[in-house]
C-alpha atoms as a PDB file:
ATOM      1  CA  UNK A   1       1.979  83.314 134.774  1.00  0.00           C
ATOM      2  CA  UNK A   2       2.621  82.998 138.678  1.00  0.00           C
ATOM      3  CA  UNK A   3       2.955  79.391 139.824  1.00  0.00           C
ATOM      4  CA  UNK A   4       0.524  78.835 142.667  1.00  0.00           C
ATOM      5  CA  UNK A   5      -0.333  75.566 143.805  1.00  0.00           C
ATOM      6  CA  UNK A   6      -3.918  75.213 144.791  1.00  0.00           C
ATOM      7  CA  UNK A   7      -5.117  76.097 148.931  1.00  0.00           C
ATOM      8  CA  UNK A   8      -6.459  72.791 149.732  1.00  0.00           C
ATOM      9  CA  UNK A   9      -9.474  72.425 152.430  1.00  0.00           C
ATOM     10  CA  UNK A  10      -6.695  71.439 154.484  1.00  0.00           C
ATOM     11  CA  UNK A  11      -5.655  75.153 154.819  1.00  0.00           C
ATOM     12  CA  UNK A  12      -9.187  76.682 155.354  1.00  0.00           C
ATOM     13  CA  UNK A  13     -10.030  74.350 158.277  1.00  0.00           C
ATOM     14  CA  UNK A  14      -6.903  74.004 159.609  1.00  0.00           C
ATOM     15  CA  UNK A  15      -5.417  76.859 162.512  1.00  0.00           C
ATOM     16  CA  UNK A  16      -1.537  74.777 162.410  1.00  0.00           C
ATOM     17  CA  UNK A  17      -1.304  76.123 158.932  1.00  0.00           C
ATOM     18  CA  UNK A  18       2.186  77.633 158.851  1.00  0.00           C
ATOM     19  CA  UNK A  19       3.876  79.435 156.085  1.00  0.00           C
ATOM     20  CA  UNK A  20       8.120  79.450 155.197  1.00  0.00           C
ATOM     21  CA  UNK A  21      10.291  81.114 152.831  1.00  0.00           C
ATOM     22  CA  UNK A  22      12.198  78.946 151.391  1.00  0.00           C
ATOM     23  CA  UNK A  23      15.436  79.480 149.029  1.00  0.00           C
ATOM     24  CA  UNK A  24      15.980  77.885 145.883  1.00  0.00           C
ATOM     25  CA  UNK A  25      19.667  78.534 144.511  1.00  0.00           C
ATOM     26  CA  UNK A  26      18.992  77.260 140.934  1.00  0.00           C
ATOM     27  CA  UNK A  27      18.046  79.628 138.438  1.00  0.00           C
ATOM     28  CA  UNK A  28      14.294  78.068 137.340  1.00  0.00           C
ATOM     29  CA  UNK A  29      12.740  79.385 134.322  1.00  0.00           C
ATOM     30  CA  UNK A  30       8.683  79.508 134.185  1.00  0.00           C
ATOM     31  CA  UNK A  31       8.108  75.814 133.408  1.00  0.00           C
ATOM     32  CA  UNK A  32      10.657  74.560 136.114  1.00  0.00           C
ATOM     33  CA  UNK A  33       9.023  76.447 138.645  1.00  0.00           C
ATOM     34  CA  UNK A  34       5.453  75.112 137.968  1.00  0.00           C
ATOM     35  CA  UNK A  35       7.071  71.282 137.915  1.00  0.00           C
ATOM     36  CA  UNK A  36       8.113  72.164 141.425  1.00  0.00           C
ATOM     37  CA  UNK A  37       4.732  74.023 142.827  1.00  0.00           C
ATOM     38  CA  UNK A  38       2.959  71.162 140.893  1.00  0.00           C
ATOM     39  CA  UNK A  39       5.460  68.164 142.896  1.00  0.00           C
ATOM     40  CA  UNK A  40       4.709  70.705 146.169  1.00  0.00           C
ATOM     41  CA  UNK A  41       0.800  70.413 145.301  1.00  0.00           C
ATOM     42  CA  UNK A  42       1.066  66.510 145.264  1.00  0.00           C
ATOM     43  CA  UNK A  43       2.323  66.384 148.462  1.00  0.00           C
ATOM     44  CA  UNK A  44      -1.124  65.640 150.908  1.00  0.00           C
ATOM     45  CA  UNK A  45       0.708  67.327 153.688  1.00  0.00           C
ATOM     46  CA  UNK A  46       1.272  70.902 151.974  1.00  0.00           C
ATOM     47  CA  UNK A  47      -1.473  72.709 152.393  1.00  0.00           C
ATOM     48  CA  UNK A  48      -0.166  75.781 149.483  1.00  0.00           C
ATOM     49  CA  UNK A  49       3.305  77.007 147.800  1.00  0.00           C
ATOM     50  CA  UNK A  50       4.161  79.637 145.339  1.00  0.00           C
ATOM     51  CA  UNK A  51       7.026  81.525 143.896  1.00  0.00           C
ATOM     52  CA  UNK A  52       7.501  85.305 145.002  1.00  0.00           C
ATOM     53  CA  UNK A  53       6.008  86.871 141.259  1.00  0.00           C
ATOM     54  CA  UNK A  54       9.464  89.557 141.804  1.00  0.00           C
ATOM     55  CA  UNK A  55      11.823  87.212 143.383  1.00  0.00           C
ATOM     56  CA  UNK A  56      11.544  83.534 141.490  1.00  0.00           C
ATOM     57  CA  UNK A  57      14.454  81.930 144.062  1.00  0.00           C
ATOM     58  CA  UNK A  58      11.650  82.578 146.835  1.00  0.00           C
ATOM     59  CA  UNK A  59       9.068  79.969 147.284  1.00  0.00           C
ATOM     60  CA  UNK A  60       6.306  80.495 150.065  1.00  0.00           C
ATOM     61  CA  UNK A  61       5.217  77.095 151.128  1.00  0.00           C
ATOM     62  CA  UNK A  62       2.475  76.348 153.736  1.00  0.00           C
ATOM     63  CA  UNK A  63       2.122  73.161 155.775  1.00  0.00           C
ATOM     64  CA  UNK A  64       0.726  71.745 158.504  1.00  0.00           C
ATOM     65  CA  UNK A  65       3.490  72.427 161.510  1.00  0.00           C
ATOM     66  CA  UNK A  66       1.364  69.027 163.580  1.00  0.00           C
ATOM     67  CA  UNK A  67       2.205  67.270 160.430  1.00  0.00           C
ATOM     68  CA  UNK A  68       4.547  68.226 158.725  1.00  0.00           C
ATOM     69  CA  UNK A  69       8.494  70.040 159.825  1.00  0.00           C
ATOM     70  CA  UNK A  70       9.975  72.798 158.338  1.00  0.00           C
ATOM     71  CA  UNK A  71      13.171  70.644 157.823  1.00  0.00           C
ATOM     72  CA  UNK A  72      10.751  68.121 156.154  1.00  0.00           C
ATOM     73  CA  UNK A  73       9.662  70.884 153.865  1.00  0.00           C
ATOM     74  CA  UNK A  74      13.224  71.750 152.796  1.00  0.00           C
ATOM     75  CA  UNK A  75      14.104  67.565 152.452  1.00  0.00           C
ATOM     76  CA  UNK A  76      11.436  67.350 149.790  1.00  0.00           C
ATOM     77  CA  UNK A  77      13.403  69.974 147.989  1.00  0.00           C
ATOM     78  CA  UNK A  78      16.669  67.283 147.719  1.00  0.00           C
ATOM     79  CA  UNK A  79      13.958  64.926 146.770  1.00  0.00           C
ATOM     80  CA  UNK A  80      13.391  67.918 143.660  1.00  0.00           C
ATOM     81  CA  UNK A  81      16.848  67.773 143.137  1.00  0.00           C
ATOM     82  CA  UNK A  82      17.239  71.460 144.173  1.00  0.00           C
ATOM     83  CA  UNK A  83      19.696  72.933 146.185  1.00  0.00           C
ATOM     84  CA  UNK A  84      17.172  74.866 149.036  1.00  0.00           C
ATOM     85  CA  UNK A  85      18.078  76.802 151.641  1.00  0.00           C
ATOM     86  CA  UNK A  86      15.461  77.766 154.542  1.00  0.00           C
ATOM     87  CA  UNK A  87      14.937  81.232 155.007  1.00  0.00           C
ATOM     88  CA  UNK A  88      12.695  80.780 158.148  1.00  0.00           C
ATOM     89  CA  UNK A  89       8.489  81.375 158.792  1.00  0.00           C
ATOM     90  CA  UNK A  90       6.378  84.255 158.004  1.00  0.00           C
END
């Protein structure tokens, strides 16, 4: 099963959608990585996230870059208690 959060409304009307790579050092199984898309999900100000289906330490997450930072993206990470690296935009 491929953890993918939801694409809110937020995302379809929305042209300051942007999308990161970030790096998750932690080996997550299956379960692990949907608690963390699911925590991503919660979060009104990400707009979409998922794990790369071949690479599970890559997470694509997309925010709102008039809302939201990229080094707020990777802070809610610490907040996961996951060590996170950014990789950088799409």
């Amino acid at each position: 099963m491929n953890a993918i959060a939801q694409v809110r409304p937020l995302e379809q009307a929305n042209n300051n959608i942007v999308e990161v790579v970030v790096y998750v050092k932690e080996e997550l199984g299956e379960q692990e990585r949907n608690e963390v898309v699911s925590a991503l999900d919660r979060m009104d100000v990400i707009a979409g996230a998922e794990f790369c289906p071949l690479r599970n330490h890559l997470l694509l997450v997309k925010y709102d870059r008039h809302l939201f930072s990229s080094q707020q993206v990777l802070k809610s990470f610490t907040s996961l208690h996951l060590d996170a690296r950014l990789i950088g935009p799409i």
